[in-house]
Protein backbone atom coordinates (compact mmCIF):
# COMPACT_ATOMS: atom_id res chain seq x y z
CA UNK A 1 -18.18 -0.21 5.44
CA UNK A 2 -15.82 -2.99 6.88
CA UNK A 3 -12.56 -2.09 5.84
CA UNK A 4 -10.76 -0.03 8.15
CA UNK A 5 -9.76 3.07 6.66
CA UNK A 6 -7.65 5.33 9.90
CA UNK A 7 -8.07 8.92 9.12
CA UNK A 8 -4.41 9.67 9.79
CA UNK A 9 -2.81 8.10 6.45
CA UNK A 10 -3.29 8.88 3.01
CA UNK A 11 -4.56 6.66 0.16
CA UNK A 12 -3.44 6.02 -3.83
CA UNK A 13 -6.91 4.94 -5.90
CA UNK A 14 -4.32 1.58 -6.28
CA UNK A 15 -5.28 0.98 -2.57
CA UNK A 16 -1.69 1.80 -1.50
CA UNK A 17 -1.58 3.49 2.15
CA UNK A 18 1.01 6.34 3.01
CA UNK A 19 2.39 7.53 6.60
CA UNK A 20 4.26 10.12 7.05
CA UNK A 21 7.75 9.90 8.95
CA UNK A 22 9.27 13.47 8.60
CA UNK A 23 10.32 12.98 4.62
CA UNK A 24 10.08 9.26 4.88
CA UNK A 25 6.51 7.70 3.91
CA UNK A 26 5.99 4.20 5.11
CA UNK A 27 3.60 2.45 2.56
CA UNK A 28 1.24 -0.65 2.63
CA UNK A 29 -1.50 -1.93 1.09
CA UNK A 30 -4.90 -0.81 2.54
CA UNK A 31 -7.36 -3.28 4.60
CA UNK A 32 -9.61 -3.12 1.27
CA UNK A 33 -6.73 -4.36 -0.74
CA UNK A 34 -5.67 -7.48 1.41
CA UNK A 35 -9.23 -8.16 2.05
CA UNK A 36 -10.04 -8.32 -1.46
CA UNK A 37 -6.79 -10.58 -2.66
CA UNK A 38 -7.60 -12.70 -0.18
CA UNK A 39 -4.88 -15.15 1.96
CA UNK A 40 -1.05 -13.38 1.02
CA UNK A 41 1.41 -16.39 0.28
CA UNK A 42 4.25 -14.54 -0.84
CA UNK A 43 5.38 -10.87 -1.50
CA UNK A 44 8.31 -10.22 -3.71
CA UNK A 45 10.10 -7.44 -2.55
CA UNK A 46 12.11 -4.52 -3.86
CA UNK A 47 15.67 -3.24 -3.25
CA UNK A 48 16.65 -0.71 -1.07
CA UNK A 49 17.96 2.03 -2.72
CA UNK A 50 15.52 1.41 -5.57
CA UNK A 51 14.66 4.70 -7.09
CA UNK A 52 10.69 4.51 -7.87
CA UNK A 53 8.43 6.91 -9.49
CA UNK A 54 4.92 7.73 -8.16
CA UNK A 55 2.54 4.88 -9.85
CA UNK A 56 5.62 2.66 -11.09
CA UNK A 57 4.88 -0.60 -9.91
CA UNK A 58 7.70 -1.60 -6.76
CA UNK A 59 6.33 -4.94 -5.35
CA UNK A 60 4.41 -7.95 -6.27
CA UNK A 61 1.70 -9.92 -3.75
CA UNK A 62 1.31 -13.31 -4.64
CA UNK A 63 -2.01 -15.14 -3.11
CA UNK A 64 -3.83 -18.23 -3.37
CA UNK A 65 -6.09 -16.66 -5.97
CA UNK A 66 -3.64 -14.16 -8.36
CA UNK A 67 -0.94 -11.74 -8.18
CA UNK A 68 -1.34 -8.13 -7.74
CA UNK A 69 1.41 -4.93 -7.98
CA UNK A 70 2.21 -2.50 -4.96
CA UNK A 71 2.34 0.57 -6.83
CA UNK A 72 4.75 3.71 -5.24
CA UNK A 73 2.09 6.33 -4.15
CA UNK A 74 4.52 8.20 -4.10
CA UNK A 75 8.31 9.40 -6.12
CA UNK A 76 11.11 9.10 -4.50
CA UNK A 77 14.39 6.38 -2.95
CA UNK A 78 12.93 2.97 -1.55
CA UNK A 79 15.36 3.57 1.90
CA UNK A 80 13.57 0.65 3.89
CA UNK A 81 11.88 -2.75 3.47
CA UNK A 82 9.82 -4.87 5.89
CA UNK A 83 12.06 -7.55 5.54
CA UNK A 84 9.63 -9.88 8.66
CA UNK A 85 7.29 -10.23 4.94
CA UNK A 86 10.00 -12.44 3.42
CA UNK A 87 8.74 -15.45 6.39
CA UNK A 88 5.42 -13.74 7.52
CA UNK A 89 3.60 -12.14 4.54
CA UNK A 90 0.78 -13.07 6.23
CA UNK A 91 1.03 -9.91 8.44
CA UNK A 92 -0.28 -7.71 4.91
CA UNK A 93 -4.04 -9.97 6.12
CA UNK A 94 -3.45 -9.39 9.20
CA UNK A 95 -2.19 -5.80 10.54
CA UNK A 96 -2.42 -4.06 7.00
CA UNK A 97 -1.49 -1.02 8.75
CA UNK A 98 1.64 -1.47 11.10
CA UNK A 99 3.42 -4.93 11.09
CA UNK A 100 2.20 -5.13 7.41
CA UNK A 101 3.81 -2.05 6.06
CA UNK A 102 5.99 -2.78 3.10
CA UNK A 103 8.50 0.24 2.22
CA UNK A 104 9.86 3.02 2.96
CA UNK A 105 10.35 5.99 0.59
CA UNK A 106 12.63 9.10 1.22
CA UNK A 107 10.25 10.93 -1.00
CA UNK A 108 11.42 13.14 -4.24
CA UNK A 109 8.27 15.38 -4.28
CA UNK A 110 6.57 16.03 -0.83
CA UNK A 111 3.42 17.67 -2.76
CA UNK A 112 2.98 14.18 -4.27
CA UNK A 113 1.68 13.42 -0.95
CA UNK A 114 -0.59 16.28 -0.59
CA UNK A 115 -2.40 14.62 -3.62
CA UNK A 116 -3.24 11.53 -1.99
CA UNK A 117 -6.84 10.88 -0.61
CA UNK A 118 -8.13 11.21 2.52
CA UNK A 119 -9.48 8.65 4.46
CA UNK A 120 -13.25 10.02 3.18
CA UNK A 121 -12.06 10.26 -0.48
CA UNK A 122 -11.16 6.96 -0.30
CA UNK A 123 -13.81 5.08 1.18
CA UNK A 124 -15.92 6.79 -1.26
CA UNK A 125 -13.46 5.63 -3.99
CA UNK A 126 -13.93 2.17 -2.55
CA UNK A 127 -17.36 2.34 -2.44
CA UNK A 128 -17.97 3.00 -6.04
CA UNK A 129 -15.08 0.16 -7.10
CA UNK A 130 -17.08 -2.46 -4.68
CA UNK A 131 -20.36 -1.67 -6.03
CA UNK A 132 -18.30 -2.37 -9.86
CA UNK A 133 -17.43 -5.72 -8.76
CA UNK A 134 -20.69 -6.41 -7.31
CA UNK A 135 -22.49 -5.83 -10.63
């Protein structure tokens, strides 16, 4: 498979990543996600403070080709926003996984987490979606 998929976050079928920070989960859109949107013009961001509820919608990508939600993989208070998007959303295409983070949650439920996929329950979920499109 080509996407990168690191073994150490967790994934939302949504293609939303998830790191852990003590309570705090720093989310992004996976490598699959940005790959298949294609080049990321613009990324409308939420508030901090924002109180979001696992699979609420939080943020809005904007590319050459469409638009596409962020969905919260998780519950919880929006504490932090990677404000560098605002100039550079670019950074989603290229560094999905660090400079291309997008919030951070204080989360509500930690179990919410424990219900995310794995990096193998993913790329098997991503699999089975790119074979879809393929057909």
């Amino acid at each position: 498979m080509k996407w990168r998929m690191p073994g150490n976050l967790k994934y939302s079928t949504s293609h939303e990543w998830v790191r852990l920070d003590g309570a705090v989960a720093i989310v992004g859109v996976t490598d699959y996600a940005q790959d298949a949107l294609g080049d990321i013009t613009y990324i409308e961001l939420p508030e901090e403070g924002r109180e979001v509820h696992q699979g609420e919608s939080m943020a809005v990508i904007e590319t050459v080709k469409a638009t596409a939600d962020v969905y919260a993989p998780v519950s919880g208070t929006i504490i932090g926003v990677n404000y560098d998007l605002e100039e550079q959303p670019e950074l989603v295409n290229k560094d999905p996984y660090l400079k291309g983070w997008i919030v951070k949650i204080e989360m509500g439920n930690p179990d919410e987490f424990e219900d995310l996929m794995d990096a193998a329950a993913y790329a098997e979920h991503v699999k089975v979606e790119s074979e879809k499109v393929s057909e």
